[in-house]
PDB file of N, CA and C in Angstrom:
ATOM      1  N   UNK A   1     -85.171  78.024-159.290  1.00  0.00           N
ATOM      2  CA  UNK A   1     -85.569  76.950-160.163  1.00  0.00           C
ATOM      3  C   UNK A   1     -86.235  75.865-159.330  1.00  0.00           C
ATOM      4  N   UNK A   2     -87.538  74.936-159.900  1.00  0.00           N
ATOM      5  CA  UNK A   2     -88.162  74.547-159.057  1.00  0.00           C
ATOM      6  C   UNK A   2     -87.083  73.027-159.041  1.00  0.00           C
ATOM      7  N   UNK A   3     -86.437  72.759-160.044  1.00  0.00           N
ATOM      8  CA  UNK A   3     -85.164  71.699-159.654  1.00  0.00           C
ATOM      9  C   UNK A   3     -84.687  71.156-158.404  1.00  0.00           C
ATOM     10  N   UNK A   4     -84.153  72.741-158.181  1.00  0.00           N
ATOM     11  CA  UNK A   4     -83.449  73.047-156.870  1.00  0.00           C
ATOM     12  C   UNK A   4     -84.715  72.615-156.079  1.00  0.00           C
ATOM     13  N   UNK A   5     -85.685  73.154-155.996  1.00  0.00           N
ATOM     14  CA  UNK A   5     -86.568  73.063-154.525  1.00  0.00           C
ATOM     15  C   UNK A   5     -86.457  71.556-154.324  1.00  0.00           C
ATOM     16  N   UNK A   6     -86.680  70.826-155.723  1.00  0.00           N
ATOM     17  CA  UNK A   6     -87.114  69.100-155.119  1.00  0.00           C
ATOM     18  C   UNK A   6     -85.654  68.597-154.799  1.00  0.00           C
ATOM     19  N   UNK A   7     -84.611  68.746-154.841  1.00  0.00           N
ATOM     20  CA  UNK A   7     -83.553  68.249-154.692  1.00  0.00           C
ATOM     21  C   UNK A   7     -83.258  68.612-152.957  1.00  0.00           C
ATOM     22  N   UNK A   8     -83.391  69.769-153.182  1.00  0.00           N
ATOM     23  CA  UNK A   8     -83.082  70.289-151.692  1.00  0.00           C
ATOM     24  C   UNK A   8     -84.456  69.278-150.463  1.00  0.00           C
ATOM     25  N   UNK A   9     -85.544  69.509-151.259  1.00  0.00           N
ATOM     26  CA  UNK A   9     -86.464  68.906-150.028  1.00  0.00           C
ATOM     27  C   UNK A   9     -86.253  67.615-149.991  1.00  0.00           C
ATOM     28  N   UNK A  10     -85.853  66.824-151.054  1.00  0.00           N
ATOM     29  CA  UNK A  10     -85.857  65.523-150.780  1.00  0.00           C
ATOM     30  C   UNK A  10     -84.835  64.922-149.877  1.00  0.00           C
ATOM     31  N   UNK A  11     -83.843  65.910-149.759  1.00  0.00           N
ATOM     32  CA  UNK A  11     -82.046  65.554-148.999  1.00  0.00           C
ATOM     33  C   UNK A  11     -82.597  65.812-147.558  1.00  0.00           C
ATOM     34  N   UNK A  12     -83.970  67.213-147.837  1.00  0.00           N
ATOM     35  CA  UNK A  12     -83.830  67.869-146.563  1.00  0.00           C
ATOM     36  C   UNK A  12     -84.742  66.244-145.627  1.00  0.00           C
ATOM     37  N   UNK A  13     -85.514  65.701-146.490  1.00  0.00           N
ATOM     38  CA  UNK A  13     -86.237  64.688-145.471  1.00  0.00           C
ATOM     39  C   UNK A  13     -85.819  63.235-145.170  1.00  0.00           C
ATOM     40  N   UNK A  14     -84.436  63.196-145.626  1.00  0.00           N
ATOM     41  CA  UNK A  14     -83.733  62.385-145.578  1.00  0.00           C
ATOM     42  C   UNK A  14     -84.178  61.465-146.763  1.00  0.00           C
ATOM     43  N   UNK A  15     -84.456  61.256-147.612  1.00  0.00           N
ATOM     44  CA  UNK A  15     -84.848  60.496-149.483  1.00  0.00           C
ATOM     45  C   UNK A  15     -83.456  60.158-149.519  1.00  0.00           C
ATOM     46  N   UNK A  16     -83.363  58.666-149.927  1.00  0.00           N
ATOM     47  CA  UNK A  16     -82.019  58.826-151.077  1.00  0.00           C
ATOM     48  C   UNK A  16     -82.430  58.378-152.172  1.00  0.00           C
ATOM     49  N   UNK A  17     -83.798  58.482-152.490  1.00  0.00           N
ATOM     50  CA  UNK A  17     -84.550  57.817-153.717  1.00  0.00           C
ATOM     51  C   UNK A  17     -84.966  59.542-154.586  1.00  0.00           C
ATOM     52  N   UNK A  18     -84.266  59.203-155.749  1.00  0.00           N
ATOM     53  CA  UNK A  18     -85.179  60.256-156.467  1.00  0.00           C
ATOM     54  C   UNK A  18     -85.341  60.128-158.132  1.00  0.00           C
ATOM     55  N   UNK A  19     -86.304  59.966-158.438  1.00  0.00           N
ATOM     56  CA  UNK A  19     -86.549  59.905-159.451  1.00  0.00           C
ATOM     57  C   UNK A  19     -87.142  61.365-160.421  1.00  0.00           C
ATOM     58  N   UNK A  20     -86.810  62.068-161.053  1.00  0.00           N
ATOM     59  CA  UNK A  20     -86.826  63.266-161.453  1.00  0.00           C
ATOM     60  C   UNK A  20     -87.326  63.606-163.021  1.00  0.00           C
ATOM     61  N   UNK A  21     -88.770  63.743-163.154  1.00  0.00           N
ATOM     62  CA  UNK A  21     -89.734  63.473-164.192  1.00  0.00           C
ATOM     63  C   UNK A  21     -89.530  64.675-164.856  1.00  0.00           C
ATOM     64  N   UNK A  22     -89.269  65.345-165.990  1.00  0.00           N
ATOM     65  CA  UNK A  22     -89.361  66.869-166.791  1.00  0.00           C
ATOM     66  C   UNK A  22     -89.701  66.747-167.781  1.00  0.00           C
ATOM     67  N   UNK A  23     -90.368  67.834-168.006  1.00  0.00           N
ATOM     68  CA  UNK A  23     -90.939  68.402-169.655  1.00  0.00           C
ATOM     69  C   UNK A  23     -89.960  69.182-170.202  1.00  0.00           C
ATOM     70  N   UNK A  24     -89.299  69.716-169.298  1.00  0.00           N
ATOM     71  CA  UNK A  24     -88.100  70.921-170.052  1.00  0.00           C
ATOM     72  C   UNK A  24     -86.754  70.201-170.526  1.00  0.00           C
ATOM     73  N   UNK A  25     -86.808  70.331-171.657  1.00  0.00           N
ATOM     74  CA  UNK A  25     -85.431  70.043-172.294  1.00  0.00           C
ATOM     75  C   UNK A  25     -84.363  70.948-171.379  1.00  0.00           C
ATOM     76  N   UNK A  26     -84.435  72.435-170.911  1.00  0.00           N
ATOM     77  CA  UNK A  26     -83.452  72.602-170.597  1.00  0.00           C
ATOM     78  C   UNK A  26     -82.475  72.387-169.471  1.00  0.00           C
ATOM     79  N   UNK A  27     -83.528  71.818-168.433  1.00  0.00           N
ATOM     80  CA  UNK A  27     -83.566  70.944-167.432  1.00  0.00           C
ATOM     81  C   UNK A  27     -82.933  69.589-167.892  1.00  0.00           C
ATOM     82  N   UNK A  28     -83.323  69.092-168.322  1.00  0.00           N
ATOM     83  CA  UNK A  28     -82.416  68.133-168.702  1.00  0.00           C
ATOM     84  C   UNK A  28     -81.133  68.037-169.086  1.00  0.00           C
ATOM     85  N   UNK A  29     -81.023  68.977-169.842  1.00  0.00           N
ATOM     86  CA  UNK A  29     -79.504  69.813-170.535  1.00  0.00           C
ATOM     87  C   UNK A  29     -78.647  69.878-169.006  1.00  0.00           C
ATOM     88  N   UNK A  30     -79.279  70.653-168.221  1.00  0.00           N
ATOM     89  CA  UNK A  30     -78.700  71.325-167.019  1.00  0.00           C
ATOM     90  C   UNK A  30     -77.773  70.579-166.354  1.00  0.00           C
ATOM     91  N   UNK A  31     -78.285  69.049-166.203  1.00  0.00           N
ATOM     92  CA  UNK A  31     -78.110  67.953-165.535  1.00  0.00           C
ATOM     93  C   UNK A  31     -76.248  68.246-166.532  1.00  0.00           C
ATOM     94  N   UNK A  32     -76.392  67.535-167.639  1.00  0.00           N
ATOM     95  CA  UNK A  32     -75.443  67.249-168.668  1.00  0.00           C
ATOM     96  C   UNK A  32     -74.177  68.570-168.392  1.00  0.00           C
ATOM     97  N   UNK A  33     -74.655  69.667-168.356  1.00  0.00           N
ATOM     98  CA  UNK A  33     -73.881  70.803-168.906  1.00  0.00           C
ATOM     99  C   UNK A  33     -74.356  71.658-167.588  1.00  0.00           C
ATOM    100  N   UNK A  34     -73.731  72.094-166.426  1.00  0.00           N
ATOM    101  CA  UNK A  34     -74.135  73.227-165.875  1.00  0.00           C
ATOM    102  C   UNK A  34     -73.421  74.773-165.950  1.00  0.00           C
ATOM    103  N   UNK A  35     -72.955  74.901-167.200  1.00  0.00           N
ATOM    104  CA  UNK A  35     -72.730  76.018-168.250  1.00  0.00           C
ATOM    105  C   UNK A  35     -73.913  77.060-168.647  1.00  0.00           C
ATOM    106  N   UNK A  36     -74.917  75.747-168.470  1.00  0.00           N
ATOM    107  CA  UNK A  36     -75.976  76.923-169.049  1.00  0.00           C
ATOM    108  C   UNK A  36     -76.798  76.960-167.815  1.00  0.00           C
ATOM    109  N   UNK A  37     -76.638  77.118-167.068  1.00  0.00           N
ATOM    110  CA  UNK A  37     -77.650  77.426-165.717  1.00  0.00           C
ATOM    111  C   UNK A  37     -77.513  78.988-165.842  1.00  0.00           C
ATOM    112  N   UNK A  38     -78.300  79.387-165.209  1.00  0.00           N
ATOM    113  CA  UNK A  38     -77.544  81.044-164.847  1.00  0.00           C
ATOM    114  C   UNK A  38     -77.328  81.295-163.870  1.00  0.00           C
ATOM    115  N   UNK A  39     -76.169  82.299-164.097  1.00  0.00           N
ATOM    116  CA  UNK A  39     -75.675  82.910-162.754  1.00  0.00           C
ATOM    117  C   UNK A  39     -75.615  83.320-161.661  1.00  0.00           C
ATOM    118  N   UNK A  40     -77.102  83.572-161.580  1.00  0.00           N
ATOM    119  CA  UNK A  40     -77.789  83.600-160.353  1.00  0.00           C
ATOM    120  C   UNK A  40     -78.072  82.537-159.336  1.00  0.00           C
ATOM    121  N   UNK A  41     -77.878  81.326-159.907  1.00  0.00           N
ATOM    122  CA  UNK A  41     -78.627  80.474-158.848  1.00  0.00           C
ATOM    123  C   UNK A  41     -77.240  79.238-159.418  1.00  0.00           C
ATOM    124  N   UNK A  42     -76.059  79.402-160.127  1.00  0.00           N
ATOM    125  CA  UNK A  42     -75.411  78.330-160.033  1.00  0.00           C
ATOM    126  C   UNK A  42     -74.428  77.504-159.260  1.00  0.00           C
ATOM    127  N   UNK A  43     -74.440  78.618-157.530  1.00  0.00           N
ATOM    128  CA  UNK A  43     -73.795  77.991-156.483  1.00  0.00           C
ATOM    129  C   UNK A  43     -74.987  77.279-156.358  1.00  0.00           C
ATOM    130  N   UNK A  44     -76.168  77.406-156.267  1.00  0.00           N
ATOM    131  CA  UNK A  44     -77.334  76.760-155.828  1.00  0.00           C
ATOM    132  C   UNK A  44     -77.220  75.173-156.337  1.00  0.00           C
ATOM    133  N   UNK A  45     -77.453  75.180-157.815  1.00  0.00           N
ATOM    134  CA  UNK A  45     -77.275  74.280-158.736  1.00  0.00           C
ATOM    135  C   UNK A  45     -76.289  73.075-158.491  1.00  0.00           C
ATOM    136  N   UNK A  46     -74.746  74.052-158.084  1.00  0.00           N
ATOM    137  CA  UNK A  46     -73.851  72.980-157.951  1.00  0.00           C
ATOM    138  C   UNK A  46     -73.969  72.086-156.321  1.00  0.00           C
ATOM    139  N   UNK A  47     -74.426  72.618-155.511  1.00  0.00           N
ATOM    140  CA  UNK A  47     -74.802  71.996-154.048  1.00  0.00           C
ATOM    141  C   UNK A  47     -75.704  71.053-154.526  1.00  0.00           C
ATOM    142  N   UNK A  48     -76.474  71.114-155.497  1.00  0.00           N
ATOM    143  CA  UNK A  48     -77.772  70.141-155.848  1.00  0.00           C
ATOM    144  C   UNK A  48     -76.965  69.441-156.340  1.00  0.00           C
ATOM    145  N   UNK A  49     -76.283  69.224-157.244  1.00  0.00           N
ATOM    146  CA  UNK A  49     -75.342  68.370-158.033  1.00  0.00           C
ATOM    147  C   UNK A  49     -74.500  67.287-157.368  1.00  0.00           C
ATOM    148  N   UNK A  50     -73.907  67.839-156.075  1.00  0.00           N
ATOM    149  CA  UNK A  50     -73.073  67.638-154.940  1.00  0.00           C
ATOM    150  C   UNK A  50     -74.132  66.912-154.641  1.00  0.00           C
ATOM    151  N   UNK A  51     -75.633  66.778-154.031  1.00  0.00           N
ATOM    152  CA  UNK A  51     -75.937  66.025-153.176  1.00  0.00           C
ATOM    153  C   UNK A  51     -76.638  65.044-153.874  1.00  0.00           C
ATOM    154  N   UNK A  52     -76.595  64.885-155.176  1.00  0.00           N
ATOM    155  CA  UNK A  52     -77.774  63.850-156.171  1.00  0.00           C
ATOM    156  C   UNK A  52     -76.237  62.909-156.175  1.00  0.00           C
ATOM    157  N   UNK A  53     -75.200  63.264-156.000  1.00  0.00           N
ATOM    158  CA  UNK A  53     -73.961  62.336-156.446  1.00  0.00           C
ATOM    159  C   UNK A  53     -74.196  60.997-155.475  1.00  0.00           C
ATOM    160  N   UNK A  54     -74.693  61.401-153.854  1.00  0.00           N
ATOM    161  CA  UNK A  54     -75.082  60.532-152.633  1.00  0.00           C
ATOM    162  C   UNK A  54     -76.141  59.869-152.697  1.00  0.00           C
ATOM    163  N   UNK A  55     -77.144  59.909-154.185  1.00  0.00           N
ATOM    164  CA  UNK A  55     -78.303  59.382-153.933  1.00  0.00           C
ATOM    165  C   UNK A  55     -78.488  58.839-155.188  1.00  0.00           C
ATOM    166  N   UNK A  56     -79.789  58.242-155.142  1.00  0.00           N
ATOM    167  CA  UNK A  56     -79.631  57.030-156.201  1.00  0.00           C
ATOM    168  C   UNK A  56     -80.824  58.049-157.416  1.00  0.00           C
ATOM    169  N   UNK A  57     -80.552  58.429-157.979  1.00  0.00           N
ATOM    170  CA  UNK A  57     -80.966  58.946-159.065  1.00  0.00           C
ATOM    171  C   UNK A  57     -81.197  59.307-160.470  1.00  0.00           C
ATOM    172  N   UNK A  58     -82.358  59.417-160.624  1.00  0.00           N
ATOM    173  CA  UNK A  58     -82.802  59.066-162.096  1.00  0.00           C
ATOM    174  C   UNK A  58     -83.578  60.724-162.861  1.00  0.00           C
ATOM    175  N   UNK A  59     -83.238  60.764-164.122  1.00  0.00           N
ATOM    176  CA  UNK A  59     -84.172  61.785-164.453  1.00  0.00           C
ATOM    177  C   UNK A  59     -84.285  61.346-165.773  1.00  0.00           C
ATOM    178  N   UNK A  60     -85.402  61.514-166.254  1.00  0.00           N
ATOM    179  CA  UNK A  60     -86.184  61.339-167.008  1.00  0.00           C
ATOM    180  C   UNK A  60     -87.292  62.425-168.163  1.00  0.00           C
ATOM    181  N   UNK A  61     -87.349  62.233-169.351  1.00  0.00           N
ATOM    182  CA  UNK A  61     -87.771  63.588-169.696  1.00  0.00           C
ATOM    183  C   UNK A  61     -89.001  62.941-170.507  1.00  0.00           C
ATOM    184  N   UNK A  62     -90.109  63.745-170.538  1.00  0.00           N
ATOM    185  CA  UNK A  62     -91.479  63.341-171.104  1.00  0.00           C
ATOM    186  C   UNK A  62     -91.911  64.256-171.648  1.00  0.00           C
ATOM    187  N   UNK A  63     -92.672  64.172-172.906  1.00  0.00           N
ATOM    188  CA  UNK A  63     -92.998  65.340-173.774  1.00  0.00           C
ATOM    189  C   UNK A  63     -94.797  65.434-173.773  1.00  0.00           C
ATOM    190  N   UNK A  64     -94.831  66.177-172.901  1.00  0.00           N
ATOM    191  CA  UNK A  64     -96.057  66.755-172.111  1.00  0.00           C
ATOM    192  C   UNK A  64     -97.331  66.745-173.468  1.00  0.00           C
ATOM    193  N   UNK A  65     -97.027  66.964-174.512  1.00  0.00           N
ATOM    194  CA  UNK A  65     -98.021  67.311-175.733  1.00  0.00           C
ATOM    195  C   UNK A  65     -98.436  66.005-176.032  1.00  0.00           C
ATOM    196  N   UNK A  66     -97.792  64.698-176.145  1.00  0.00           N
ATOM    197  CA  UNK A  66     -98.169  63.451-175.776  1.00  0.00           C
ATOM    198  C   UNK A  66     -99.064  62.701-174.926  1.00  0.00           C
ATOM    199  N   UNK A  67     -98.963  63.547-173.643  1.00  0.00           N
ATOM    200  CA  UNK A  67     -99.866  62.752-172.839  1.00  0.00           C
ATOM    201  C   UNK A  67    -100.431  64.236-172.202  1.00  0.00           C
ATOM    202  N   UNK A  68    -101.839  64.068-173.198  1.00  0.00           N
ATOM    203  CA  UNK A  68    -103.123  64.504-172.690  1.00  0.00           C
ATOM    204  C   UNK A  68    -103.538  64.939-170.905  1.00  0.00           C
ATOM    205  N   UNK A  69    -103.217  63.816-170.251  1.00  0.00           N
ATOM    206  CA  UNK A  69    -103.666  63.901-169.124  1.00  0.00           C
ATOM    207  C   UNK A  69    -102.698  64.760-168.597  1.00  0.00           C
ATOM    208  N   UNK A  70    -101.507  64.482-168.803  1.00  0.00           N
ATOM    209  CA  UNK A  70    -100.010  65.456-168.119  1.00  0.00           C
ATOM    210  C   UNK A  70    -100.811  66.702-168.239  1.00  0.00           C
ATOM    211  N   UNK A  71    -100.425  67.003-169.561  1.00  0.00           N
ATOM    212  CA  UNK A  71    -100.602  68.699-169.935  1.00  0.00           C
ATOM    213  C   UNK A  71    -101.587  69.140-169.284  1.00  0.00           C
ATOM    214  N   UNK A  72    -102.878  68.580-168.940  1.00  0.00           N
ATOM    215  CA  UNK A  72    -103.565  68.995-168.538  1.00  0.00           C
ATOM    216  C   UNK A  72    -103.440  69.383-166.827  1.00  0.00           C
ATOM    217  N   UNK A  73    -102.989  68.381-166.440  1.00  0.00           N
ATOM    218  CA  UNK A  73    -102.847  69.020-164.780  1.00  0.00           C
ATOM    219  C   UNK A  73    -101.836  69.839-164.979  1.00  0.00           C
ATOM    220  N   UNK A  74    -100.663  70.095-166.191  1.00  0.00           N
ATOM    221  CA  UNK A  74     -99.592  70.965-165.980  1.00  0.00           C
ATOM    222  C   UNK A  74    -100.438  72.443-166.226  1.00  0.00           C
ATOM    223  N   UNK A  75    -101.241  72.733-166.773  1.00  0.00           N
ATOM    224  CA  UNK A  75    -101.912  73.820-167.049  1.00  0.00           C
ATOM    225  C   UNK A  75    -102.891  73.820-166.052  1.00  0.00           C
ATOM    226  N   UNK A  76    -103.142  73.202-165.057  1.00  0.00           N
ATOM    227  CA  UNK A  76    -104.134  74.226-164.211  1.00  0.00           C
ATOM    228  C   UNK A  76    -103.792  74.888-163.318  1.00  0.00           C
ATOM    229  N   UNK A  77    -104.728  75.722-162.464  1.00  0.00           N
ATOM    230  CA  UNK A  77    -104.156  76.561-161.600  1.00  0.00           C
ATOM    231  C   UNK A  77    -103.775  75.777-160.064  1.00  0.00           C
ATOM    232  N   UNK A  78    -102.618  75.245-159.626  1.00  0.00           N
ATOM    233  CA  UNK A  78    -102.211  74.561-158.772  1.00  0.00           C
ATOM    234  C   UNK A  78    -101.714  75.985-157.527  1.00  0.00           C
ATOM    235  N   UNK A  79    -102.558  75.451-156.312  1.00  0.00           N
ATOM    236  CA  UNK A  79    -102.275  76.735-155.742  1.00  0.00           C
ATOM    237  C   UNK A  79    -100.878  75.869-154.979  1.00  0.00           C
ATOM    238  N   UNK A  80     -99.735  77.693-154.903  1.00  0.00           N
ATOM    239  CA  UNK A  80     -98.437  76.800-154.444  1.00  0.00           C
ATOM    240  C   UNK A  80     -98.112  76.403-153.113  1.00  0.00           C
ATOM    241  N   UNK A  81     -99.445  76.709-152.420  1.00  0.00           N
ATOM    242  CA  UNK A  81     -98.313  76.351-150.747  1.00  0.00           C
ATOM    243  C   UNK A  81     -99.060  74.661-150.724  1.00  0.00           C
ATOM    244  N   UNK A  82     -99.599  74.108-151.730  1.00  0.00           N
ATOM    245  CA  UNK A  82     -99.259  72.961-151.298  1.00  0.00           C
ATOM    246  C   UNK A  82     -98.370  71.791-151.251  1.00  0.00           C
ATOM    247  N   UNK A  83     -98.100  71.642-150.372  1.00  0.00           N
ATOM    248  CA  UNK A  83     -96.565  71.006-150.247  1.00  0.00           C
ATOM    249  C   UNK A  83     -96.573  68.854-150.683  1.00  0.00           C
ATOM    250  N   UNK A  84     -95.758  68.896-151.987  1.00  0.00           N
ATOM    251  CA  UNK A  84     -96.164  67.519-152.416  1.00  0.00           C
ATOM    252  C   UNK A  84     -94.911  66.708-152.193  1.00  0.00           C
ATOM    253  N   UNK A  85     -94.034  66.890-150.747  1.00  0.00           N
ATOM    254  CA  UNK A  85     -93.460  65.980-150.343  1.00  0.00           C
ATOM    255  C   UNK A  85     -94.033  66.135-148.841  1.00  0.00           C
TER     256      UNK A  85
END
Protein backbone atom coordinates (compact mmCIF):
# COMPACT_ATOMS: atom_id res chain seq x y z
CA UNK A 1 0.00 0.00 0.00
CA UNK A 2 1.39 3.26 -1.09
CA UNK A 3 0.30 4.52 2.74
CA UNK A 4 2.86 2.45 4.05
CA UNK A 5 5.61 3.72 1.59
CA UNK A 6 4.99 7.54 2.77
CA UNK A 7 4.90 6.73 6.36
CA UNK A 8 7.86 4.58 6.30
CA UNK A 9 9.93 7.24 4.13
CA UNK A 10 9.01 10.04 6.05
CA UNK A 11 10.25 8.28 9.67
CA UNK A 12 12.97 6.89 7.40
CA UNK A 13 14.30 10.76 6.81
CA UNK A 14 13.78 11.74 10.03
CA UNK A 15 10.02 14.06 9.34
CA UNK A 16 8.00 14.38 12.37
CA UNK A 17 5.71 16.49 10.20
CA UNK A 18 3.14 14.68 8.19
CA UNK A 19 0.37 15.71 6.72
CA UNK A 20 -1.48 12.88 4.73
CA UNK A 21 -3.78 14.07 1.68
CA UNK A 22 -6.31 10.96 0.16
CA UNK A 23 -8.89 10.38 -2.30
CA UNK A 24 -9.60 6.89 -0.95
CA UNK A 25 -12.22 6.58 1.50
CA UNK A 26 -10.74 3.35 2.36
CA UNK A 27 -7.64 4.78 3.43
CA UNK A 28 -9.13 6.84 5.51
CA UNK A 29 -11.31 4.12 7.10
CA UNK A 30 -7.90 2.28 7.63
CA UNK A 31 -6.60 5.00 9.84
CA UNK A 32 -10.09 4.57 12.09
CA UNK A 33 -10.45 0.70 11.88
CA UNK A 34 -7.34 -1.47 11.01
CA UNK A 35 -9.81 -4.51 10.70
CA UNK A 36 -10.13 -3.86 7.31
CA UNK A 37 -6.58 -3.70 6.06
CA UNK A 38 -5.64 -7.03 4.68
CA UNK A 39 -3.77 -9.60 5.81
CA UNK A 40 -1.08 -9.38 3.95
CA UNK A 41 0.44 -6.26 4.79
CA UNK A 42 -1.24 -5.70 8.43
CA UNK A 43 2.04 -6.24 10.50
CA UNK A 44 3.14 -3.60 7.99
CA UNK A 45 0.19 -1.30 8.73
CA UNK A 46 0.45 -1.66 12.45
CA UNK A 47 4.42 -0.51 12.57
CA UNK A 48 3.00 2.53 10.51
CA UNK A 49 0.45 3.13 13.14
CA UNK A 50 3.18 2.68 15.90
CA UNK A 51 5.28 5.32 14.31
CA UNK A 52 2.51 8.19 13.23
CA UNK A 53 1.66 7.89 17.24
CA UNK A 54 5.54 9.86 17.56
CA UNK A 55 4.67 12.35 15.03
CA UNK A 56 2.55 15.13 14.57
CA UNK A 57 -0.05 14.10 12.15
CA UNK A 58 -2.79 14.91 10.06
CA UNK A 59 -4.86 13.16 7.32
CA UNK A 60 -7.12 14.53 5.38
CA UNK A 61 -9.50 13.31 2.62
CA UNK A 62 -10.39 15.21 -0.76
CA UNK A 63 -12.76 14.18 -3.35
CA UNK A 64 -10.65 14.19 -6.46
CA UNK A 65 -13.95 14.69 -8.94
CA UNK A 66 -14.08 18.22 -7.38
CA UNK A 67 -10.96 19.49 -8.18
CA UNK A 68 -10.31 19.34 -11.82
CA UNK A 69 -6.72 19.99 -11.55
CA UNK A 70 -6.19 16.95 -8.85
CA UNK A 71 -7.82 14.37 -11.05
CA UNK A 72 -6.01 15.35 -13.62
CA UNK A 73 -2.39 14.88 -12.48
CA UNK A 74 -3.98 11.74 -10.61
CA UNK A 75 -4.64 10.24 -14.07
CA UNK A 76 -1.51 10.75 -15.83
CA UNK A 77 1.15 8.57 -16.52
CA UNK A 78 3.62 9.40 -13.53
CA UNK A 79 6.69 7.37 -14.13
CA UNK A 80 7.44 5.58 -10.57
CA UNK A 81 11.07 5.79 -9.76
CA UNK A 82 10.57 9.27 -9.18
CA UNK A 83 11.18 9.80 -5.79
CA UNK A 84 8.88 12.84 -4.20
CA UNK A 85 10.51 12.95 -0.84
Amino acid sequence: MGTTFVIESTMDKGWSNLWFETDSILVTKAFMNHNIVSWDIINRWRRCLDKIRHMHFKITQIFREENKYTDKLANLDIDSRIEFF
